[in-house]
C-alpha atoms as a PDB file:
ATOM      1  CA  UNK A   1     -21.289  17.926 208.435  1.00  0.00           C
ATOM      2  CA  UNK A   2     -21.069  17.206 212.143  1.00  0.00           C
ATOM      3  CA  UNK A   3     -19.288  20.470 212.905  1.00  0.00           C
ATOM      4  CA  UNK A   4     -22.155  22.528 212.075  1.00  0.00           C
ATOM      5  CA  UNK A   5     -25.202  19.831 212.327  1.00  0.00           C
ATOM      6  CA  UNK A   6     -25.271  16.688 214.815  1.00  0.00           C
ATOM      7  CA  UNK A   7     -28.157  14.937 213.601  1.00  0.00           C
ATOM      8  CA  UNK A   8     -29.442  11.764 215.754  1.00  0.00           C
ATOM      9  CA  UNK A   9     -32.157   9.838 214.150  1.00  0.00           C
ATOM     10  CA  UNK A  10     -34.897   8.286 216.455  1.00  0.00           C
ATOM     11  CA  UNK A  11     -37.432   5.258 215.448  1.00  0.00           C
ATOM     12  CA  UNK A  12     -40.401   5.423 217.095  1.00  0.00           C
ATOM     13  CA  UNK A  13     -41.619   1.472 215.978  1.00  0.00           C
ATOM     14  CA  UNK A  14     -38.357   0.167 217.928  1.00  0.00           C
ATOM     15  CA  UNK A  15     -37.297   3.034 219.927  1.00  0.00           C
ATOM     16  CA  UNK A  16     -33.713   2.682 218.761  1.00  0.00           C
ATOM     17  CA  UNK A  17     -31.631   5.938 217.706  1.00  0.00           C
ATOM     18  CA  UNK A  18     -28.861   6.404 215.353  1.00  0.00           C
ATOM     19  CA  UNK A  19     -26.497   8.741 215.005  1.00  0.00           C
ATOM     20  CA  UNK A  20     -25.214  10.365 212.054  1.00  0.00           C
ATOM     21  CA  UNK A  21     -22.017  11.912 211.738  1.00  0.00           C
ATOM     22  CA  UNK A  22     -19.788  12.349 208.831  1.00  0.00           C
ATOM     23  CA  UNK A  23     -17.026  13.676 210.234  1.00  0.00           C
ATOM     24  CA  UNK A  24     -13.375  12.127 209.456  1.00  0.00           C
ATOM     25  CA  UNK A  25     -11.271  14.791 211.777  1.00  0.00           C
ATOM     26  CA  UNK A  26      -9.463  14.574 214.735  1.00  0.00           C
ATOM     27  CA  UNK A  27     -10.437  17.888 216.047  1.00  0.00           C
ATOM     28  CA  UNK A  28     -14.222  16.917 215.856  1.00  0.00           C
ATOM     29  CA  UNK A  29     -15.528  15.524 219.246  1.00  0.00           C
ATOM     30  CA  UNK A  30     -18.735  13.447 217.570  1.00  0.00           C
ATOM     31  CA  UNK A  31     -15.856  11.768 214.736  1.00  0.00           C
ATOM     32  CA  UNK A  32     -14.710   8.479 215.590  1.00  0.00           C
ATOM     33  CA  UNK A  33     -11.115   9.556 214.799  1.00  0.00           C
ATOM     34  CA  UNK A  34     -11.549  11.650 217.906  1.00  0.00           C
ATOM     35  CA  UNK A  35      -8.750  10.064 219.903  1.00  0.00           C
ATOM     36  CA  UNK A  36     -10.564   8.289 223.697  1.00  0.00           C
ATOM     37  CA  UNK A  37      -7.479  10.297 225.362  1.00  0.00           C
ATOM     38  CA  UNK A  38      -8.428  14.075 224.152  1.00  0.00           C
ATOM     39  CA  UNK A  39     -10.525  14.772 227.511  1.00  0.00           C
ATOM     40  CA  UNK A  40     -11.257  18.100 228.872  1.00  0.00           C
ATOM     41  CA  UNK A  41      -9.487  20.368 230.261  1.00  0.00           C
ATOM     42  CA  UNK A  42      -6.989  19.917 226.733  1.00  0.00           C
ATOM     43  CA  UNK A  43     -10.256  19.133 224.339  1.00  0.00           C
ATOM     44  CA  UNK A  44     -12.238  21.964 225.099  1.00  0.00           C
ATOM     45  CA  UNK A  45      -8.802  24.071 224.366  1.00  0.00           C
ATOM     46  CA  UNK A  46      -8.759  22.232 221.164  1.00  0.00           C
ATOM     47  CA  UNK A  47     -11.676  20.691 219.631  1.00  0.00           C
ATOM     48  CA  UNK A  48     -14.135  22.707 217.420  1.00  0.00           C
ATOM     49  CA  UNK A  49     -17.603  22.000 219.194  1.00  0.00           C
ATOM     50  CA  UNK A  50     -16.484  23.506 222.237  1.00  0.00           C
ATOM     51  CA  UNK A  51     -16.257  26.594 220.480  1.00  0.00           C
ATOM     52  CA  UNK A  52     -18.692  26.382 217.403  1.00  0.00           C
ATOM     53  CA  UNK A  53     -22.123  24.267 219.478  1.00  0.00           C
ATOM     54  CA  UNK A  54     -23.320  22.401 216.489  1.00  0.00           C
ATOM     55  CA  UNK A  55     -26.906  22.424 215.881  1.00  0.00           C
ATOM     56  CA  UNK A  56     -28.698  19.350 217.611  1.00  0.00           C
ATOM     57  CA  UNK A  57     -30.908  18.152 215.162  1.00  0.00           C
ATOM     58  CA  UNK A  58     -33.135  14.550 216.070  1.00  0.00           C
ATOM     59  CA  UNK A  59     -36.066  13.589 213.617  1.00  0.00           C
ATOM     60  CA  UNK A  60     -38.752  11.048 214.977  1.00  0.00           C
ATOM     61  CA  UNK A  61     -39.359   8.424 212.302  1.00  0.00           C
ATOM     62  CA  UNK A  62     -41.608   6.526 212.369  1.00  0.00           C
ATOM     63  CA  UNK A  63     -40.336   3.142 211.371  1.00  0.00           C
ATOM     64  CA  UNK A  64     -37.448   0.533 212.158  1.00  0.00           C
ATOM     65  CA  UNK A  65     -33.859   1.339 212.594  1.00  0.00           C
ATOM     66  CA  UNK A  66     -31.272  -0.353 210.069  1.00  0.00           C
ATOM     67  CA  UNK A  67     -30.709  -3.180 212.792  1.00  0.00           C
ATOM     68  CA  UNK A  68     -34.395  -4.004 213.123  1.00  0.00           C
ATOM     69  CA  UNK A  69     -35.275  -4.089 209.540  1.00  0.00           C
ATOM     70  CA  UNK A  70     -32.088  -6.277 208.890  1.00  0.00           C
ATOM     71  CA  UNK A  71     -33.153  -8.369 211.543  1.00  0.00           C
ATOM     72  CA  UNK A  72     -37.037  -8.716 210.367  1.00  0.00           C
ATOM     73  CA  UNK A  73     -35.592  -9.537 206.936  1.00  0.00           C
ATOM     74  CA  UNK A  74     -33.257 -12.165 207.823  1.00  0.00           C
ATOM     75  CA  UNK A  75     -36.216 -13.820 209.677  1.00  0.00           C
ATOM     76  CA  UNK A  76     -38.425 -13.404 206.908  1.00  0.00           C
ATOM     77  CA  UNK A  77     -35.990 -15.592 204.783  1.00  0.00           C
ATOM     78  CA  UNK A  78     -36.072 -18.336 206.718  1.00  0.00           C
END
């Protein structure tokens, strides 16, 4: 998914954003199996959204992330 469509989900109650990427290769920048040493110059040579720009998509929701509704849950219980 994330080599075609990087899709970053933004809650407008909270303000939080969350990304979503389903990605599981090593070649994909926005995958966290992207190794922390494959920095440009060498990843632009060889990692596929320097040559295929995914399309940036980010929704406005309006509601909680995950984190805030966990947290207003867990308070609620108490």
């Amino acid at each position: 998914m994330c080599r075609w469509r990087h899709v970053k989900n933004m809650y407008l109650r909270c303000g939080h954003a969350e990304e979503l990427i389903k990605c599981e290769s090593t070649y994909c920048r926005f995958s966290s199996n992207h190794p922390k040493s494959c920095v440009p110059p060498y990843c632009s040579r060889t990692c596929i959204q320097y040559h295929l720009f995914p399309e940036r998509y980010v929704p406005s929701i309006n509601g909680f992330c995950s984190a805030c509704t966990s947290a207003m849950s867990s308070r609620s219980r108490r």
